[in-house]
PDB file of N, CA and C in Angstrom:
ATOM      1  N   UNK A   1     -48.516 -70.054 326.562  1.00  0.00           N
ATOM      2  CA  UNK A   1     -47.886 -68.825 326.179  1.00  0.00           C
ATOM      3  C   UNK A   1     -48.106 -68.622 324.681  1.00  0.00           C
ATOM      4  N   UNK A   2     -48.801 -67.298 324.324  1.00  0.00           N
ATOM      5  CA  UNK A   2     -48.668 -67.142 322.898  1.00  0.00           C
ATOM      6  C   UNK A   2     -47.990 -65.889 322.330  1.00  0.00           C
ATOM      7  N   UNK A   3     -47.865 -66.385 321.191  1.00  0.00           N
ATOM      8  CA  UNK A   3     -46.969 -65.149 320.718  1.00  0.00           C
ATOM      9  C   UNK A   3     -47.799 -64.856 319.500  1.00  0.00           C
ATOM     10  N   UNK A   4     -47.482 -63.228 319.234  1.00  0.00           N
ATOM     11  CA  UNK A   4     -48.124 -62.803 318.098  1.00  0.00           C
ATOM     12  C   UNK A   4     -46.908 -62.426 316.981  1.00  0.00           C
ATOM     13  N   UNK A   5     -46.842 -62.342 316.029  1.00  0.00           N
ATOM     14  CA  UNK A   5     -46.660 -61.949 314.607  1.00  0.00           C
ATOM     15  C   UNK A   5     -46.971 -60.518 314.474  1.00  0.00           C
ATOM     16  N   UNK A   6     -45.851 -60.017 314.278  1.00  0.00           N
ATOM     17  CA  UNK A   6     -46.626 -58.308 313.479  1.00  0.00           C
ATOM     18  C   UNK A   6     -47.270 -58.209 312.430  1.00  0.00           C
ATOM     19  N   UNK A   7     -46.843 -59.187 311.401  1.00  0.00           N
ATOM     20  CA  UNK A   7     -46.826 -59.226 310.020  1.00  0.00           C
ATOM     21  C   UNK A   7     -48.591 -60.193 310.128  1.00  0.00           C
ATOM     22  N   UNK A   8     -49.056 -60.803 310.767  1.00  0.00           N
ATOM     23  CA  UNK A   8     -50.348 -61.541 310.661  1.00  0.00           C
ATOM     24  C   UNK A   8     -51.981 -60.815 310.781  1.00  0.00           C
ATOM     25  N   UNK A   9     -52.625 -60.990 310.369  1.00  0.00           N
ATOM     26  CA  UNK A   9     -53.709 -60.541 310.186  1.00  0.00           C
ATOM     27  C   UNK A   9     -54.810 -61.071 311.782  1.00  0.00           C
ATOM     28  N   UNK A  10     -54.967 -59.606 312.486  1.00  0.00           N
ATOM     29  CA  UNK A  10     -56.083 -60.110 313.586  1.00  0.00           C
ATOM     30  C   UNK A  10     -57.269 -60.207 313.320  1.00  0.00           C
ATOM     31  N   UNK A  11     -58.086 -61.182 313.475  1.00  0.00           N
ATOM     32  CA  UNK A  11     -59.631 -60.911 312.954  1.00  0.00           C
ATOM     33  C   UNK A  11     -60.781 -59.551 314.412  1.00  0.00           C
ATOM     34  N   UNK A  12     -61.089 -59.111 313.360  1.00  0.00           N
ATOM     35  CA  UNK A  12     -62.242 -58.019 313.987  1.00  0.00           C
ATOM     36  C   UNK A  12     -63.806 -58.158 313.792  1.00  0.00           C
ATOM     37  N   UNK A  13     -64.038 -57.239 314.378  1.00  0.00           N
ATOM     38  CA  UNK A  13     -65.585 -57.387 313.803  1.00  0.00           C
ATOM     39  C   UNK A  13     -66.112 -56.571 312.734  1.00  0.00           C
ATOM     40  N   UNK A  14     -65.359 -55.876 312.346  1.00  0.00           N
ATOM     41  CA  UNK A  14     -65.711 -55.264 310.875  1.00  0.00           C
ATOM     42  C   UNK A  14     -65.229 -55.974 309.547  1.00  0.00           C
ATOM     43  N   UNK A  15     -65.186 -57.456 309.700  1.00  0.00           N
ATOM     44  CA  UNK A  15     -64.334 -57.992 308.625  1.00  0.00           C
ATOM     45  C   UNK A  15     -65.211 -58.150 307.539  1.00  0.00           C
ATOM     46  N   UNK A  16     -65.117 -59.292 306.171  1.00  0.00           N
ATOM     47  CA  UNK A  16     -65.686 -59.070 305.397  1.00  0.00           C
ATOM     48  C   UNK A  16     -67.079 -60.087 305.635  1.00  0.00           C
ATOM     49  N   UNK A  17     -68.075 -59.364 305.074  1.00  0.00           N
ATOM     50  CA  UNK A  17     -69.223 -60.060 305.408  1.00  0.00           C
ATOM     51  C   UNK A  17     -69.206 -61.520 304.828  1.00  0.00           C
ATOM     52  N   UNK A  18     -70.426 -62.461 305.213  1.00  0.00           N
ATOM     53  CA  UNK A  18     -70.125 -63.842 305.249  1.00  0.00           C
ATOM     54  C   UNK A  18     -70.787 -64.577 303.666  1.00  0.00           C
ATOM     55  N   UNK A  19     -70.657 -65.723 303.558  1.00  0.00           N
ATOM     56  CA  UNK A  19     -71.468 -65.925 302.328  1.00  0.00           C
ATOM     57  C   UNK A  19     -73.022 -65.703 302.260  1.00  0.00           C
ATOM     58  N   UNK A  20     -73.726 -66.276 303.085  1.00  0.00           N
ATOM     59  CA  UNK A  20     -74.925 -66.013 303.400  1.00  0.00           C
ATOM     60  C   UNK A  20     -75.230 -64.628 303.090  1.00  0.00           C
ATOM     61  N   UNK A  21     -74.544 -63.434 303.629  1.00  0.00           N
ATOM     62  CA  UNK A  21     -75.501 -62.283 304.104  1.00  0.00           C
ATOM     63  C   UNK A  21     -75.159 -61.756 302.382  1.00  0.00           C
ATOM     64  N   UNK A  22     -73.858 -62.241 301.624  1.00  0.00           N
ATOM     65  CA  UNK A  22     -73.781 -61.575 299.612  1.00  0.00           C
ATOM     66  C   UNK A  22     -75.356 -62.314 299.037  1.00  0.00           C
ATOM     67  N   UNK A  23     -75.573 -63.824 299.724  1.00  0.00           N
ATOM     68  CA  UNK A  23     -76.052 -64.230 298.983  1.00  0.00           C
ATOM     69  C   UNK A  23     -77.798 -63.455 299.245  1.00  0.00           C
ATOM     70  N   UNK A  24     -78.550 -63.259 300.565  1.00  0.00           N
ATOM     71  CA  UNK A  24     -79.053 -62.330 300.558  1.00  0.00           C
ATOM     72  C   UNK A  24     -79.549 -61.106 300.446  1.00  0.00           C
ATOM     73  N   UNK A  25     -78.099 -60.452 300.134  1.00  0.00           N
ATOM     74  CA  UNK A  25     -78.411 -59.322 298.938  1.00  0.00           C
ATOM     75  C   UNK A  25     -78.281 -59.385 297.680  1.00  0.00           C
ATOM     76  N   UNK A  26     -77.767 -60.006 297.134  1.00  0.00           N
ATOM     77  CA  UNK A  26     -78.130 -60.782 296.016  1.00  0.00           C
ATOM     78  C   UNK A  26     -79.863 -60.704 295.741  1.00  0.00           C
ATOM     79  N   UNK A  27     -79.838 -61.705 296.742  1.00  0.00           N
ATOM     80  CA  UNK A  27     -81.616 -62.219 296.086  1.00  0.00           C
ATOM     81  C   UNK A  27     -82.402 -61.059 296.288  1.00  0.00           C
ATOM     82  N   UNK A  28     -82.239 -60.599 297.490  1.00  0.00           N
ATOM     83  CA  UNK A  28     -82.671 -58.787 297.165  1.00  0.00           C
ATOM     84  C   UNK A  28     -82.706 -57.911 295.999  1.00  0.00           C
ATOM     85  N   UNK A  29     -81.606 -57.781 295.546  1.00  0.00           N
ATOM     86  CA  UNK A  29     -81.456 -57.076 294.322  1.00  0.00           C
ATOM     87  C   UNK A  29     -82.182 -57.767 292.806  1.00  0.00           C
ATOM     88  N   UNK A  30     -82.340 -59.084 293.363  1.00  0.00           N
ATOM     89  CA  UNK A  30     -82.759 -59.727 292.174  1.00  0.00           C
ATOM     90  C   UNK A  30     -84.486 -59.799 292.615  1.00  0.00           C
ATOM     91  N   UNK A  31     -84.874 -59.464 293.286  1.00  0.00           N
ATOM     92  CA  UNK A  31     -85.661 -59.062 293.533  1.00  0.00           C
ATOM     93  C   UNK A  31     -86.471 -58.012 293.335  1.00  0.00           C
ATOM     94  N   UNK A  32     -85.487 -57.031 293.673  1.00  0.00           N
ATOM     95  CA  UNK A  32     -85.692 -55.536 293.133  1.00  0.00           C
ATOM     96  C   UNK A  32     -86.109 -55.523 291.915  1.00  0.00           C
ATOM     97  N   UNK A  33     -85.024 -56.138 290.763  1.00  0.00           N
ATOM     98  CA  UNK A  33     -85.026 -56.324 289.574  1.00  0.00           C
ATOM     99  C   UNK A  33     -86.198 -56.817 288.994  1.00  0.00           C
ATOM    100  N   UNK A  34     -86.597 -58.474 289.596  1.00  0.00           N
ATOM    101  CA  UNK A  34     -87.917 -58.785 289.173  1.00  0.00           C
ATOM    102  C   UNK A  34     -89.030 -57.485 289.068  1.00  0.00           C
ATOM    103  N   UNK A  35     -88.956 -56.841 290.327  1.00  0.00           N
ATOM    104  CA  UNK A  35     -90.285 -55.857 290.438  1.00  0.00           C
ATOM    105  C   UNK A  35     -90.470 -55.072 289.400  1.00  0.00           C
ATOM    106  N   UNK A  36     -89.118 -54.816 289.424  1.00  0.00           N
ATOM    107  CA  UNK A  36     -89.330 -53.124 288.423  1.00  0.00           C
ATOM    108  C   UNK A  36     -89.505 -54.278 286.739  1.00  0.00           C
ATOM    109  N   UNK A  37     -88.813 -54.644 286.122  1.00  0.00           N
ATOM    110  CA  UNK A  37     -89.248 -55.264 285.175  1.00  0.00           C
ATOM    111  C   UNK A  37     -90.657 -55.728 285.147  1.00  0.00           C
ATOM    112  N   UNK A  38     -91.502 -56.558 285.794  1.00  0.00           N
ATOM    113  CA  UNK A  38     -93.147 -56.970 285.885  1.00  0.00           C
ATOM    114  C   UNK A  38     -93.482 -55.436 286.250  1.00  0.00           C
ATOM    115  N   UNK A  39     -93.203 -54.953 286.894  1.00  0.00           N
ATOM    116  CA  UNK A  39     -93.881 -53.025 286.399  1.00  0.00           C
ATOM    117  C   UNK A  39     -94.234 -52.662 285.385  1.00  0.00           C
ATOM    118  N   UNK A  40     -93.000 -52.164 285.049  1.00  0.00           N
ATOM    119  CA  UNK A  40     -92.623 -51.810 283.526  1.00  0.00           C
ATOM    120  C   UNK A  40     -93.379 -52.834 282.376  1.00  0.00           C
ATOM    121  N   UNK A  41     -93.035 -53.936 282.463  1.00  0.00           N
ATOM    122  CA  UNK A  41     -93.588 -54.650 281.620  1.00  0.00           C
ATOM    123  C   UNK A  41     -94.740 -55.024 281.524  1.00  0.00           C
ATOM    124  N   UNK A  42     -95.374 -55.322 282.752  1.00  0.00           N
ATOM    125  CA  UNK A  42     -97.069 -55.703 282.876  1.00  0.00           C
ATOM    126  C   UNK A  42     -97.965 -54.635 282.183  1.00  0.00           C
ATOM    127  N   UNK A  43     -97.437 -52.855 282.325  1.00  0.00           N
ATOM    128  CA  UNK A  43     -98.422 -51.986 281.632  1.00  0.00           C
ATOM    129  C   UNK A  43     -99.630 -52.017 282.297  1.00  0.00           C
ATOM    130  N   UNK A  44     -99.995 -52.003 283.578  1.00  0.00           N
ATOM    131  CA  UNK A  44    -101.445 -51.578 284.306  1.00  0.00           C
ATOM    132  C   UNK A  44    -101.009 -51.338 285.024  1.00  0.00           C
ATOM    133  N   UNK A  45    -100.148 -50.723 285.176  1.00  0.00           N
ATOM    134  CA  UNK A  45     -99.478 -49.367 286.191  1.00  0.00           C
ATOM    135  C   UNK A  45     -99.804 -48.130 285.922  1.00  0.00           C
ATOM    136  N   UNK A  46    -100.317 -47.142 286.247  1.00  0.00           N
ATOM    137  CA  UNK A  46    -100.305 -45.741 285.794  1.00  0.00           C
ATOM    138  C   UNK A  46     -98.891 -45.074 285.517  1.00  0.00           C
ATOM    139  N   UNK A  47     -98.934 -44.405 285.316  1.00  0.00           N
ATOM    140  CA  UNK A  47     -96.836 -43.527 285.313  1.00  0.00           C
ATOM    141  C   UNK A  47     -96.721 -42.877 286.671  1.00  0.00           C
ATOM    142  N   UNK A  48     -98.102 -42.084 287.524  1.00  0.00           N
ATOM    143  CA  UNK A  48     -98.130 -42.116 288.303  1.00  0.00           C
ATOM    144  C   UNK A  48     -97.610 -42.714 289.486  1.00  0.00           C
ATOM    145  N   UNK A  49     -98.177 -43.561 289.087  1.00  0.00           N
ATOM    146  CA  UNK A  49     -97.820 -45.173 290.206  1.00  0.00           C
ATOM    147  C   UNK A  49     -96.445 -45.559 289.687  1.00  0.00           C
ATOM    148  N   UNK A  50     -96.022 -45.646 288.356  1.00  0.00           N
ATOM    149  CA  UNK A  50     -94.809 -46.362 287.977  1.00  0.00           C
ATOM    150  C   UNK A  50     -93.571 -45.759 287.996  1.00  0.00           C
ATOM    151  N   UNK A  51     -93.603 -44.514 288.231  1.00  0.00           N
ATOM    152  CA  UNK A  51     -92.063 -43.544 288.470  1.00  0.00           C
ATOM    153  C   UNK A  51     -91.948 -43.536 289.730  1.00  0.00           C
ATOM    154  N   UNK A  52     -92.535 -43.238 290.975  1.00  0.00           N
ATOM    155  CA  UNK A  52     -92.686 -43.665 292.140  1.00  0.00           C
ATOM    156  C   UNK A  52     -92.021 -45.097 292.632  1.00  0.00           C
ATOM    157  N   UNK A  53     -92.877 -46.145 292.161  1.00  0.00           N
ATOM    158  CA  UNK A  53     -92.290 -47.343 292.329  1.00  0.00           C
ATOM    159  C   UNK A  53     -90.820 -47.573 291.561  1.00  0.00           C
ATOM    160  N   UNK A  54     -90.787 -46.789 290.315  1.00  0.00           N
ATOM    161  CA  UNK A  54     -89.337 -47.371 289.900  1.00  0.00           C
ATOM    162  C   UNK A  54     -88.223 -46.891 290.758  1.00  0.00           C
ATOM    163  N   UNK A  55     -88.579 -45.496 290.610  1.00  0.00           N
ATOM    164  CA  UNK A  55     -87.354 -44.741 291.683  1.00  0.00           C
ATOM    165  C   UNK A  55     -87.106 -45.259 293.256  1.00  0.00           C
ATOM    166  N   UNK A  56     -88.256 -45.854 293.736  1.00  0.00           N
ATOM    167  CA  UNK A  56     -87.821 -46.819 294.930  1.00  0.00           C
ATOM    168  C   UNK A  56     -87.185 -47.649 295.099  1.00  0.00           C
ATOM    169  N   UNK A  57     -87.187 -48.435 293.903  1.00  0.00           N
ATOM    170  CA  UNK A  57     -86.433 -49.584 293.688  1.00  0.00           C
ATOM    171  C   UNK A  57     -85.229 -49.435 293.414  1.00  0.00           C
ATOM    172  N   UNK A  58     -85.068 -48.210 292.570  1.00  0.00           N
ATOM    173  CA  UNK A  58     -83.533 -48.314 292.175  1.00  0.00           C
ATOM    174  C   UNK A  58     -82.812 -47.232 293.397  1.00  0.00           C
ATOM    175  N   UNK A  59     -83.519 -46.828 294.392  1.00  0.00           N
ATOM    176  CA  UNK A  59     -82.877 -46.125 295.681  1.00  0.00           C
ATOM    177  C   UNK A  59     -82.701 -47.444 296.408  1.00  0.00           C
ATOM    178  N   UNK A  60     -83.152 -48.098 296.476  1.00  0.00           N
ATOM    179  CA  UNK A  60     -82.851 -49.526 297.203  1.00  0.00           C
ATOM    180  C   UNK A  60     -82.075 -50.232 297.051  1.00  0.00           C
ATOM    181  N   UNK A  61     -82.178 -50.540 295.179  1.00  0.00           N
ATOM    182  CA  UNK A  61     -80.760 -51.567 294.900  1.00  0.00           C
ATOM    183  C   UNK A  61     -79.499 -50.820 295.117  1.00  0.00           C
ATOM    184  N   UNK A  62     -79.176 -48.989 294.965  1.00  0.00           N
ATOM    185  CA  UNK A  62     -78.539 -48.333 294.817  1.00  0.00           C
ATOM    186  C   UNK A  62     -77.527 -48.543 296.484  1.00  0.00           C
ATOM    187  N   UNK A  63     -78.167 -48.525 297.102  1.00  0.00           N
ATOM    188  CA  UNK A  63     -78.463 -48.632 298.583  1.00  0.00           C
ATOM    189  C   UNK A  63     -77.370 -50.047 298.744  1.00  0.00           C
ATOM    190  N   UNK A  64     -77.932 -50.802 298.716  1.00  0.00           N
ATOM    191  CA  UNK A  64     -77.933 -52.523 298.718  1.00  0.00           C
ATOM    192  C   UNK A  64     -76.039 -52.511 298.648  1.00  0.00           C
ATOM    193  N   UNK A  65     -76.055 -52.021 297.016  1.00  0.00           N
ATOM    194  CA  UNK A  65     -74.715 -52.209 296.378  1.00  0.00           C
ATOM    195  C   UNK A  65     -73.880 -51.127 297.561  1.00  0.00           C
ATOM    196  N   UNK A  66     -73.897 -50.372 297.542  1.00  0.00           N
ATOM    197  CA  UNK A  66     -73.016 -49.184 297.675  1.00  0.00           C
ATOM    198  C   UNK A  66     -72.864 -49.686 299.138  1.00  0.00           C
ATOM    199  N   UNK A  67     -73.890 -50.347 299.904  1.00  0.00           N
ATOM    200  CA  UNK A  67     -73.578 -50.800 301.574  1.00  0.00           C
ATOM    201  C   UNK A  67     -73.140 -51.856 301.642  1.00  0.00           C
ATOM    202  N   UNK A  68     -72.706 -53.031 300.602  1.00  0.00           N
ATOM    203  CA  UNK A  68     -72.283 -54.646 300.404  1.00  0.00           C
ATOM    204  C   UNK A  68     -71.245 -54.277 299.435  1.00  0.00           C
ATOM    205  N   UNK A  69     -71.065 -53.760 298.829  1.00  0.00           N
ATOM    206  CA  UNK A  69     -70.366 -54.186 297.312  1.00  0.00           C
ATOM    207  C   UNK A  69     -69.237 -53.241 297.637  1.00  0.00           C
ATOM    208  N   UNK A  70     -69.690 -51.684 297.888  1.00  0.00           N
ATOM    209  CA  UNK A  70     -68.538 -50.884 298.219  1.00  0.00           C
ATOM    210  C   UNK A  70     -67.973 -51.050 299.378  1.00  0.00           C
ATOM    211  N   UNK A  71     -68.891 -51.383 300.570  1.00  0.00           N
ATOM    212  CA  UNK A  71     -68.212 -51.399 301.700  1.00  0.00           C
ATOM    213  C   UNK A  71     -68.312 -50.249 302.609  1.00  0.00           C
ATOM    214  N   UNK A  72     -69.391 -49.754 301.756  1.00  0.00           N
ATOM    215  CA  UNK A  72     -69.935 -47.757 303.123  1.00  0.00           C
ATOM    216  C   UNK A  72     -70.533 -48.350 304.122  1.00  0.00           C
ATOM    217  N   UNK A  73     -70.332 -49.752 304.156  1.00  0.00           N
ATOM    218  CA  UNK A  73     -71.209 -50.177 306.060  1.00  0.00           C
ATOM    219  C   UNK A  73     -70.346 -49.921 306.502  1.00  0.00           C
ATOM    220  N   UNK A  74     -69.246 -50.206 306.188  1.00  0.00           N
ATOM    221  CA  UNK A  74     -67.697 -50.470 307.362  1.00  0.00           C
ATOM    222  C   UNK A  74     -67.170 -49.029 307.247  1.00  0.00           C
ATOM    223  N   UNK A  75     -67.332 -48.128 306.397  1.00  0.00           N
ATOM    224  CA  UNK A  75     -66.720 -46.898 306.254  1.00  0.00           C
ATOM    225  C   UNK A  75     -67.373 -45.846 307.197  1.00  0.00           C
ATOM    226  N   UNK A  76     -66.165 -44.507 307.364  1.00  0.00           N
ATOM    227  CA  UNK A  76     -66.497 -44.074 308.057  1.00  0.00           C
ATOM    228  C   UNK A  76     -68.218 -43.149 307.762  1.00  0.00           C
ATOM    229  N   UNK A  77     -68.354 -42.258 308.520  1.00  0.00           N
ATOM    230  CA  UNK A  77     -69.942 -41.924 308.153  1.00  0.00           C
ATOM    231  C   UNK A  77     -69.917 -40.689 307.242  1.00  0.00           C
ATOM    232  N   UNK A  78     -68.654 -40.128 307.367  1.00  0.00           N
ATOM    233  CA  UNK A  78     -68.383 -39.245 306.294  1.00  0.00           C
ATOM    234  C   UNK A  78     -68.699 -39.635 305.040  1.00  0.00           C
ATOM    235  N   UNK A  79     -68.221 -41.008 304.460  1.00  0.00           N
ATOM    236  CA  UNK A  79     -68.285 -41.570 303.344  1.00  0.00           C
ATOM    237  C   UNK A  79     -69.786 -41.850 302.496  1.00  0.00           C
ATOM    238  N   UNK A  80     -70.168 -41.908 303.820  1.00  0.00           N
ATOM    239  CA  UNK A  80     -71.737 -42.704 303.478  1.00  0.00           C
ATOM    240  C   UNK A  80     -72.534 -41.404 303.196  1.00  0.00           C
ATOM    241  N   UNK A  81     -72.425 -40.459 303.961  1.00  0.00           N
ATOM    242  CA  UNK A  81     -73.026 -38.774 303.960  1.00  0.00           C
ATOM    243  C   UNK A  81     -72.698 -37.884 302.433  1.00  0.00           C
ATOM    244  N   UNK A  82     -71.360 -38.364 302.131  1.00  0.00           N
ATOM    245  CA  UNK A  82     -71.190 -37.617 300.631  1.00  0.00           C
ATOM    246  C   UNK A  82     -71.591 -38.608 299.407  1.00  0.00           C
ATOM    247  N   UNK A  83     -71.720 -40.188 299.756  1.00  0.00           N
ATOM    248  CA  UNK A  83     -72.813 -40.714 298.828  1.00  0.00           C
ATOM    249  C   UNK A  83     -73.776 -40.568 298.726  1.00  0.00           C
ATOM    250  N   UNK A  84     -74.795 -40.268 299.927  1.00  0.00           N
ATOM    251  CA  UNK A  84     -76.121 -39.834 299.652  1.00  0.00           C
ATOM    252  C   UNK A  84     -76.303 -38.709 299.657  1.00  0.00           C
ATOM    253  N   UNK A  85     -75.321 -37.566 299.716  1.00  0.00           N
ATOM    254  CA  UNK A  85     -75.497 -35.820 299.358  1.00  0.00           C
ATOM    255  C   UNK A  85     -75.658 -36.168 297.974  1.00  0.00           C
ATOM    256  N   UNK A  86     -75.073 -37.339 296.803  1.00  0.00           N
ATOM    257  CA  UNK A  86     -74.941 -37.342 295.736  1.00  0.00           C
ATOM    258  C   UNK A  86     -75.900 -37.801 295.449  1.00  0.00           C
ATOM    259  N   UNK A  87     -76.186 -38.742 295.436  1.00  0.00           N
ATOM    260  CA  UNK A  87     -77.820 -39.912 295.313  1.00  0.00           C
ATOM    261  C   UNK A  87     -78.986 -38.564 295.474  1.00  0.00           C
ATOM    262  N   UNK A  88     -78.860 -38.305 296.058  1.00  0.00           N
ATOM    263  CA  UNK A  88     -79.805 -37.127 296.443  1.00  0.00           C
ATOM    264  C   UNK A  88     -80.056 -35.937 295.615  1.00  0.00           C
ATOM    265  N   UNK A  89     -79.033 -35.607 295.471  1.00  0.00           N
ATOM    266  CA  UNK A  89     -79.059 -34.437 294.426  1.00  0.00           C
ATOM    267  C   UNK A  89     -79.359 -35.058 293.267  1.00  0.00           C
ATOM    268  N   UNK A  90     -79.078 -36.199 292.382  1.00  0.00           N
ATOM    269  CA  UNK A  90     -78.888 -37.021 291.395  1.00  0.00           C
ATOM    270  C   UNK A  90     -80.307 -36.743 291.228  1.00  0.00           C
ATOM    271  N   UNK A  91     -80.778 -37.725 292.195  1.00  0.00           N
ATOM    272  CA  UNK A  91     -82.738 -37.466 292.246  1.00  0.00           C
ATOM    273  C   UNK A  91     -83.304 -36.435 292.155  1.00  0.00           C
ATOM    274  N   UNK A  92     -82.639 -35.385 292.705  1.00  0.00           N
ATOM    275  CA  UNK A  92     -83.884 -34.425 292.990  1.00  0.00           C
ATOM    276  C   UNK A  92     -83.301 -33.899 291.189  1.00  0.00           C
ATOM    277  N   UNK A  93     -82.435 -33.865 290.600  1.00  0.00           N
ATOM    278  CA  UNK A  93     -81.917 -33.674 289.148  1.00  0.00           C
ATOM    279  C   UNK A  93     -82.848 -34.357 288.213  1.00  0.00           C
ATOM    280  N   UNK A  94     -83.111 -35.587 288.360  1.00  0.00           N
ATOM    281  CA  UNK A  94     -83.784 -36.347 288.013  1.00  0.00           C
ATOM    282  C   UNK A  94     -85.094 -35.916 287.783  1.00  0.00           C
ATOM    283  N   UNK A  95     -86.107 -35.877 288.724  1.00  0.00           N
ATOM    284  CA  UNK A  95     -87.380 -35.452 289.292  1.00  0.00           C
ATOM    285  C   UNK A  95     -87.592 -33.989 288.805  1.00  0.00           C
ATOM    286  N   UNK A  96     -86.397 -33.104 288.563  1.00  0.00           N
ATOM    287  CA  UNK A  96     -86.748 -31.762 287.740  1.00  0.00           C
ATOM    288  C   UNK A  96     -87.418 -32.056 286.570  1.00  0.00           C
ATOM    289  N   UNK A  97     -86.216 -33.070 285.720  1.00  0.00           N
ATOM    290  CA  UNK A  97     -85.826 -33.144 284.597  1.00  0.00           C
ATOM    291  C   UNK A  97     -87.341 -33.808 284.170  1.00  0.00           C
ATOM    292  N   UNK A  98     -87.997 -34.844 284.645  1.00  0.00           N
ATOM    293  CA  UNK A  98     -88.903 -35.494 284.464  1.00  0.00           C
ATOM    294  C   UNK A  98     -90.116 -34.413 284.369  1.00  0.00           C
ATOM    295  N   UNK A  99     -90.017 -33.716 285.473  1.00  0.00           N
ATOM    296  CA  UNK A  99     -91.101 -32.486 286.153  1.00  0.00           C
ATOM    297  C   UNK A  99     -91.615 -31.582 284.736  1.00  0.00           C
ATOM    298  N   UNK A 100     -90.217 -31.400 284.173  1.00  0.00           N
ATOM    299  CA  UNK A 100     -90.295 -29.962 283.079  1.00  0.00           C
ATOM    300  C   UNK A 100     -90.416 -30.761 281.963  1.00  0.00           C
ATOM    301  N   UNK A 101     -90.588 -32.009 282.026  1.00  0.00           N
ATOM    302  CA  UNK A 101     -90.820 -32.657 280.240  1.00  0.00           C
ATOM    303  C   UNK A 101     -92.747 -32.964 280.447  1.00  0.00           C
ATOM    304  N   UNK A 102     -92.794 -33.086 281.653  1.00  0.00           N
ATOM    305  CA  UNK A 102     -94.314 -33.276 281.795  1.00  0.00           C
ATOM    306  C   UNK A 102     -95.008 -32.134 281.400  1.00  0.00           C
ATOM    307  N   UNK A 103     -94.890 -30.944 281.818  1.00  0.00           N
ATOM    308  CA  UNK A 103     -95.441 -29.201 281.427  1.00  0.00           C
ATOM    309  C   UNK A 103     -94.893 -28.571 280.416  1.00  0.00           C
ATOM    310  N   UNK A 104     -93.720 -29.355 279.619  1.00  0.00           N
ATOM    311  CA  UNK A 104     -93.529 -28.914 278.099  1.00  0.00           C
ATOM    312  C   UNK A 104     -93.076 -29.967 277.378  1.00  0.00           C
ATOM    313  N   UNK A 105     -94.047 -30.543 277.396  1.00  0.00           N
ATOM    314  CA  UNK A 105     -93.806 -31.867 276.447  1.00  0.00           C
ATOM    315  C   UNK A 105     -93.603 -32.141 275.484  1.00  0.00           C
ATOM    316  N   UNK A 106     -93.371 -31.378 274.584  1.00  0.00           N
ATOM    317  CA  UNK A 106     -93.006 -30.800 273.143  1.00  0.00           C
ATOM    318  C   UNK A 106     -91.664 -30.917 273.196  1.00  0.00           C
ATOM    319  N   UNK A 107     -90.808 -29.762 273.978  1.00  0.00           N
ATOM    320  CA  UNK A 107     -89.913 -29.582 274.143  1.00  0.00           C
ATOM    321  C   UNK A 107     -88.632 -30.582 274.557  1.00  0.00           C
ATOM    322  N   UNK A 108     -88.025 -31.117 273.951  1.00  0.00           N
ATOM    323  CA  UNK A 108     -86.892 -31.925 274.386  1.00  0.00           C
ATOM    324  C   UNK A 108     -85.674 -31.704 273.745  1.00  0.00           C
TER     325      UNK A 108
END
């Protein structure tokens, strides 16, 4: 016969993720990190090639955190939909801003 507690905590399957899977995003992100730094830093990248690749990376680590760190895996999908309406717009803000310094480059 068992008895339950109101006051006790039931375990689910949305609980908090395990050590393993922080420590794998972790090395992910540090990963990420390596890349874009040996990018940036190596210099036989075109800008072409290197705004492309940076902005991937940091949509990824952006990604990484906000689905481990904040917790928008477990949240509802609303949550996750008005972070990336934002991420999104952020970029495409971004990608103007970059766009119009390339065709008036003078201008800043």
């Amino acid at each position: 016969m068992t008895t339950e507690h109101a006051g006790e905590a039931q375990p689910h399957s949305n609980g908090p993720s395990g050590v393993r899977t922080h420590l794998l995003v972790a090395v992910l992100l540090a990963m990420c990190t390596a890349i874009a730094f040996g990018a940036v830093g190596g210099g036989v990248l075109p800008k072409a090639v290197l705004l492309p690749l940076i902005t991937v990376l940091a949509i990824a680590q952006i990604t990484l955190q906000a689905a481990f760190y904040m917790h928008l895996r477990r949240d509802r999908r609303l949550f996750s939909l008005v972070f990336a309406s934002a991420a999104l717009l952020a970029l495409f803000i971004g990608w103007t801003v970059w766009y119009l310094l390339q065709i008036h480059p003078g201008r800043t």
